[in-house]
Protein backbone atom coordinates (compact mmCIF):
# COMPACT_ATOMS: atom_id res chain seq x y z
CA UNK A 1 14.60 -21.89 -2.34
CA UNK A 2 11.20 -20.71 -1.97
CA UNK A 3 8.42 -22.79 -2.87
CA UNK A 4 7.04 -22.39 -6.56
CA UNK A 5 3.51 -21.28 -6.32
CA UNK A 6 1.07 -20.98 -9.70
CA UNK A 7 -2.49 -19.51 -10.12
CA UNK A 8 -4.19 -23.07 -9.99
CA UNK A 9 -2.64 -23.00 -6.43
CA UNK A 10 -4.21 -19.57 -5.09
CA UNK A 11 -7.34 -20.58 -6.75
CA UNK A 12 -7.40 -23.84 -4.93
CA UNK A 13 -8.94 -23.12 -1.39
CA UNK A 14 -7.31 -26.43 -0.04
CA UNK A 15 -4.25 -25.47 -0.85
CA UNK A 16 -4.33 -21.99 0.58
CA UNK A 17 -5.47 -22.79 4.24
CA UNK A 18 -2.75 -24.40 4.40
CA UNK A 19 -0.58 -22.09 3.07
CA UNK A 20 -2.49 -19.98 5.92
CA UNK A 21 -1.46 -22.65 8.28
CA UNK A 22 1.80 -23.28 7.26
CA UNK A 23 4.20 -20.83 9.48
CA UNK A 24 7.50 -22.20 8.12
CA UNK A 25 7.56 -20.77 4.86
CA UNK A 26 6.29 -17.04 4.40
CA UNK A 27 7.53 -15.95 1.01
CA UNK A 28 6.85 -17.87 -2.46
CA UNK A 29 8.13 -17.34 -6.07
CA UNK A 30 6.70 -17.51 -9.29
CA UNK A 31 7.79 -16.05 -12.67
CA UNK A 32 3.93 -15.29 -13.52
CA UNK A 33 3.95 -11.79 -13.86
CA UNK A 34 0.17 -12.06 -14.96
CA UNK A 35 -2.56 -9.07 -13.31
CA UNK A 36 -4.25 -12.27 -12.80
CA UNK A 37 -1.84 -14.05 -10.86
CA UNK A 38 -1.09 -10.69 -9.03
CA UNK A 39 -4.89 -9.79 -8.27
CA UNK A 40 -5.34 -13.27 -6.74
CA UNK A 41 -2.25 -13.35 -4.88
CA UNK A 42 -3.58 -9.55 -3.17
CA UNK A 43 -7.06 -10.86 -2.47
CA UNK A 44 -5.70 -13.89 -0.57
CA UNK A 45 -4.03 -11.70 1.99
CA UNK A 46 -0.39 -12.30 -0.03
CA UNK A 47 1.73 -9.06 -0.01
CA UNK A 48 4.00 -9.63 -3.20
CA UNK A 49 7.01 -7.93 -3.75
CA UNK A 50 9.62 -8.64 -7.13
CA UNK A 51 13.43 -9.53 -7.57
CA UNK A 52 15.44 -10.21 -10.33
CA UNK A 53 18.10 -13.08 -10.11
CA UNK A 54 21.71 -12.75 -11.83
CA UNK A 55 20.76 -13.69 -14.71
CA UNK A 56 18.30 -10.97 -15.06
CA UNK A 57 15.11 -13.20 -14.61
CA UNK A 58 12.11 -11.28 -13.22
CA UNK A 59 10.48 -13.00 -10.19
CA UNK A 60 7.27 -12.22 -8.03
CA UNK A 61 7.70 -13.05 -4.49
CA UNK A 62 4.67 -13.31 -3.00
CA UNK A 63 4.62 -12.82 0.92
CA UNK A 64 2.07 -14.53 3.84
CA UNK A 65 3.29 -12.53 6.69
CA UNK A 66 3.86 -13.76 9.91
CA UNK A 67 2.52 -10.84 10.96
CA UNK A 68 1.19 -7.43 9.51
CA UNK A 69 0.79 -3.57 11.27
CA UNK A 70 -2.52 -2.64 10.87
CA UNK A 71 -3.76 0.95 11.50
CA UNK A 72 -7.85 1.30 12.79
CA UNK A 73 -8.81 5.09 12.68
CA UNK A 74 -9.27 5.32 16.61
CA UNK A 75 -5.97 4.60 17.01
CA UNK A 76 -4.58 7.30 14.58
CA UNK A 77 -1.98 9.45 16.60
CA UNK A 78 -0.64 12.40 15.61
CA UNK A 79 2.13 13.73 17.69
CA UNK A 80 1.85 17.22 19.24
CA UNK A 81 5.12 18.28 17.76
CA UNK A 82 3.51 17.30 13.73
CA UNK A 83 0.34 18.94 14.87
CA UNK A 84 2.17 22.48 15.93
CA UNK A 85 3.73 21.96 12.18
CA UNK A 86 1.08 21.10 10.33
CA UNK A 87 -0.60 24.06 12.07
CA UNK A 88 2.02 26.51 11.58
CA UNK A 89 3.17 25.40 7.97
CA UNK A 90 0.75 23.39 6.22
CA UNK A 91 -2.89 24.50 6.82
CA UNK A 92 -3.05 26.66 3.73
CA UNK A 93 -4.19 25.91 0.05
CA UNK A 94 -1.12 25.43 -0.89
CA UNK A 95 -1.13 21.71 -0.06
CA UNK A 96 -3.20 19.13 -1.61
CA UNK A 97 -3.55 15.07 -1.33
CA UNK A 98 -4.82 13.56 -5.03
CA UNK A 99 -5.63 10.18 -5.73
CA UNK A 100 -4.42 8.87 -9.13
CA UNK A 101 -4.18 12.10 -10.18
CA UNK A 102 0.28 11.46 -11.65
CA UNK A 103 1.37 7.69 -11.21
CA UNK A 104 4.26 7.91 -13.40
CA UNK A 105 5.19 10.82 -11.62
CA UNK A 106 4.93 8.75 -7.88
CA UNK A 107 6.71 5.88 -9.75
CA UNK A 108 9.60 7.79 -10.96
CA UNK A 109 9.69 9.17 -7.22
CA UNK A 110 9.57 5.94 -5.86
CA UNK A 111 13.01 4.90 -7.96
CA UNK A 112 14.71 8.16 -7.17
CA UNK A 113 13.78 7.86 -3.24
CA UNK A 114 14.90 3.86 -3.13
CA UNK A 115 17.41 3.85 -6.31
CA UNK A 116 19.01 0.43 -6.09
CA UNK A 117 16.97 -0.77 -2.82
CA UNK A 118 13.58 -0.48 -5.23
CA UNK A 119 11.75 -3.96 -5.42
CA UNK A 120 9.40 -2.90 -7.78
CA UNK A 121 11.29 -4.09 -11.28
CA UNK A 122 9.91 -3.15 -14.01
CA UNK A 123 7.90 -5.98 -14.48
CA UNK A 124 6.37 -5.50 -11.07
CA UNK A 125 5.01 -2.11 -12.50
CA UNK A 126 4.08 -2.75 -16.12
CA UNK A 127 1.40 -5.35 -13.65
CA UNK A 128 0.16 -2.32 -11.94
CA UNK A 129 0.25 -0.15 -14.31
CA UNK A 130 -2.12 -2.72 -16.34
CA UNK A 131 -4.38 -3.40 -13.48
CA UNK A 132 -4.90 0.94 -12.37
CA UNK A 133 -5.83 1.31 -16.22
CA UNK A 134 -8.83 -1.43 -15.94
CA UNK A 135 -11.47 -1.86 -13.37
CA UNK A 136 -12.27 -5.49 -13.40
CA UNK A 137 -9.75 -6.73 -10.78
CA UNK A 138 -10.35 -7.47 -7.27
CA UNK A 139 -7.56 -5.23 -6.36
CA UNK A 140 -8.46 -1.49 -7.33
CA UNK A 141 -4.84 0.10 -7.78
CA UNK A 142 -4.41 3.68 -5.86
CA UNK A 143 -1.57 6.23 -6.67
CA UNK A 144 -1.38 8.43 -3.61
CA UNK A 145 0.07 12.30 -4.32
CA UNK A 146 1.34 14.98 -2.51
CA UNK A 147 1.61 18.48 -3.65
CA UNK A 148 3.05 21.74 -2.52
CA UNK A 149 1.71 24.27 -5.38
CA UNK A 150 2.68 22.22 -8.72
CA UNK A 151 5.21 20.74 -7.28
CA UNK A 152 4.41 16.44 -6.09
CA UNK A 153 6.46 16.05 -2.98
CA UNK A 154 5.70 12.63 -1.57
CA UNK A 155 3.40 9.57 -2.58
CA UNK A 156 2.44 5.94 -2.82
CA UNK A 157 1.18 3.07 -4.39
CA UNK A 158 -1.20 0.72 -2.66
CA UNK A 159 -4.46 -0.85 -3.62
CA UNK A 160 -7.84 -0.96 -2.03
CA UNK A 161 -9.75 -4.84 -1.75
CA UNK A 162 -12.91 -4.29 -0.71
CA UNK A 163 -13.07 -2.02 1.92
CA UNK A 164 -8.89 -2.47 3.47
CA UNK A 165 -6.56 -0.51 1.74
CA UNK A 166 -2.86 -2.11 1.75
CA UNK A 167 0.19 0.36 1.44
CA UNK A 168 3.45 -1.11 -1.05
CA UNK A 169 5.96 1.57 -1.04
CA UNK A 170 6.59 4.81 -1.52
CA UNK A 171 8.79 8.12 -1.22
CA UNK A 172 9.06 11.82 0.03
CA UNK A 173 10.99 14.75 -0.84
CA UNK A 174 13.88 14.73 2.34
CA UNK A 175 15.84 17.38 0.72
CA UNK A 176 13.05 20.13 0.28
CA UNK A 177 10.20 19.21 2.69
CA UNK A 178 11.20 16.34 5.03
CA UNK A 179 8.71 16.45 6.97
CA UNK A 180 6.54 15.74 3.96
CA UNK A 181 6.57 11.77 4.42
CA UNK A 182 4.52 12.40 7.59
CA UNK A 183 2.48 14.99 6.39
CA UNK A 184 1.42 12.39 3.44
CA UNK A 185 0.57 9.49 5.41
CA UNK A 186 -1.47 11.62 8.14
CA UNK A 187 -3.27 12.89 5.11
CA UNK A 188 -3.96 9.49 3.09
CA UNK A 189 -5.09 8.24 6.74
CA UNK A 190 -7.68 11.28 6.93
CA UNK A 191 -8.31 10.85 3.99
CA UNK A 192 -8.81 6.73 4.02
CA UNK A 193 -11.65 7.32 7.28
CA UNK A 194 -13.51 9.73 5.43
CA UNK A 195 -14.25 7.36 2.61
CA UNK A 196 -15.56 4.46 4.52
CA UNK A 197 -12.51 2.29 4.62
CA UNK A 198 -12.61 0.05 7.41
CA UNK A 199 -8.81 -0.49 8.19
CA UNK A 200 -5.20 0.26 6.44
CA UNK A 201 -2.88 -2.58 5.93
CA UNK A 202 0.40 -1.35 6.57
CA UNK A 203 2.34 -4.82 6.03
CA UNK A 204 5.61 -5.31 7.91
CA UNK A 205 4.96 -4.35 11.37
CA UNK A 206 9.52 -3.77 11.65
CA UNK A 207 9.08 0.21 11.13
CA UNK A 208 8.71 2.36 14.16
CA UNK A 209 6.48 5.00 12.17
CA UNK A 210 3.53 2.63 11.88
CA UNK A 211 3.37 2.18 15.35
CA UNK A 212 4.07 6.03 16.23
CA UNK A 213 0.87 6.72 13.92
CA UNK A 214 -1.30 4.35 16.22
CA UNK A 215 -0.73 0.61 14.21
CA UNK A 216 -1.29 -2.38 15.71
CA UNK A 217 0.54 -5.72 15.55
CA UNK A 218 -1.99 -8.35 14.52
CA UNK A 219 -0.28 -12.54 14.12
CA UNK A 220 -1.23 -13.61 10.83
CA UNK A 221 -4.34 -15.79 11.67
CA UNK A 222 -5.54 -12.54 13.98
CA UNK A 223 -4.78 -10.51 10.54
CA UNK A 224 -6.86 -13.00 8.05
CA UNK A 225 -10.08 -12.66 10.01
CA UNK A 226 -10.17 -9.00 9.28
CA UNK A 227 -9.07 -9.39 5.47
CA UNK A 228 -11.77 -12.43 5.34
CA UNK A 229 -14.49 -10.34 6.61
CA UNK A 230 -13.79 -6.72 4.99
CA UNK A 231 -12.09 -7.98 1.76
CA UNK A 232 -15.52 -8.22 -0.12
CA UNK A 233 -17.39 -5.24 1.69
CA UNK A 234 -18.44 -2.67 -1.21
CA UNK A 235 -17.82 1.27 -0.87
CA UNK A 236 -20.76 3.68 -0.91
CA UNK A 237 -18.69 5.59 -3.09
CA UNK A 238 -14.60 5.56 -4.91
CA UNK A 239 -12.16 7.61 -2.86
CA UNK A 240 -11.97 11.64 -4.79
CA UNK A 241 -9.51 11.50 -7.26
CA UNK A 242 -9.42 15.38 -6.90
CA UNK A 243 -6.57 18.03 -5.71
CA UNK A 244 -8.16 18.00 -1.69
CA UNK A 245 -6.90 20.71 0.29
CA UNK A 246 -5.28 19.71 3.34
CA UNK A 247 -7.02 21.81 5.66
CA UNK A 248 -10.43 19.52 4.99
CA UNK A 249 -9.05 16.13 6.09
CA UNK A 250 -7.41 17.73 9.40
């Protein structure tokens, strides 16, 4: 069993360096589904995902990763073979990223793309649902879009703290456009750079398409001296929540 972990806890420095320390246990529980639970958990460095157990009981299970893939813009590759595409297919108006422009519409994605392997329950969602309609969390909530005319084609959730943004999950249209997954995260990472963010947070470092895009593996303690340092750092400005043609990011 995981150990239980409350809000007093996260809010008690103490306990969380060692908690930092503490490289036998990485994941925690707690049935506080609270946006202040989850906004404390995120600005600790905590990557929290949700389960249910048989009995239908929602849980949050709050992660300190042994280690996390981390993506800095020099390292941002984009493979000649996605560039000839992108070239040949996508550099038209007809493509747009948006920022929290339709996050039922990613959400419902998300479920169709994952169906039974989703983590977020719906109690994971109503919290971030809550926390992208008000602005006084840590954690700023982002819904990430992509579109092909009218038509959203691949997105995300994540959330911004301070000046890191940290991916969660998300989805692409593999029937229709399957290259689309890749086209969205080149985007969102053109995107990211232009706004002043200093680093993404990609999380697990286990998938192969973080480090084709350029990620780095950083060991936890490696990872917390970033978050430490760029977790409080303002932005000049909020990343556009407006339809941006592709062909300005690339």
């Amino acid at each position: 069993m995981y150990p239980y972990i409350t809000l007093t806890d996260i809010q008690n420095n103490f306990v969380i360096n060692q908690i930092y320390y503490n490289f036998k246990d990485k994941f925690y529980i707690t049935d506080d589904f609270s946006p202040k639970m989850y906004d404390e958990l995120a600005y600790r460095g905590f990557i929290s995902v949700s389960a249910m157990d048989y009995s239908g009981n929602a849980y949050l299970l709050p992660e300190m990763q042994s280690s996390y893939a981390i993506l800095h813009w020099k390292n941002l590759h984009i493979s000649r073979r996605l560039r000839q595409f992108i070239r040949n297919s996508i550099l038209n108006d007809e493509y747009f990223i948006s920022i929290n422009n339709d996050i039922n519409g990613v959400f419902d994605g998300i479920q169709r793309y994952h169906q039974e392997k989703n983590w977020m329950n719906d109690s994971y969602i109503d919290v971030l649902k809550t926390m992208h309609r008000q602005t006084h969390f840590k954690q700023t909530i982002l819904s990430v879009e992509l579109w092909h005319h009218q038509q959203l084609i691949a997105g995300e959730i994540g959330y911004l703290t301070g000046s890191i943004y940290t991916s969660l999950t998300g989805f692409f249209d593999r029937v229709n456009y399957s290259n689309s997954g890749k086209i969205q995260l080149i985007a969102l990472a053109k995107l990211l750079e232009k706004s002043g963010i200093t680093f993404w947070n990609m999380g697990h470092p286990y998938m192969q398409y973080k480090f084709d895009m350029g990620a780095k593996e950083y060991a936890r303690l490696d990872f917390l001296k970033l978050w430490l340092k760029f977790r409080n750092k303002n932005l000049l400005e909020q990343i556009s929540q407006k339809r941006i043609i592709f062909s300005s990011l690339i």
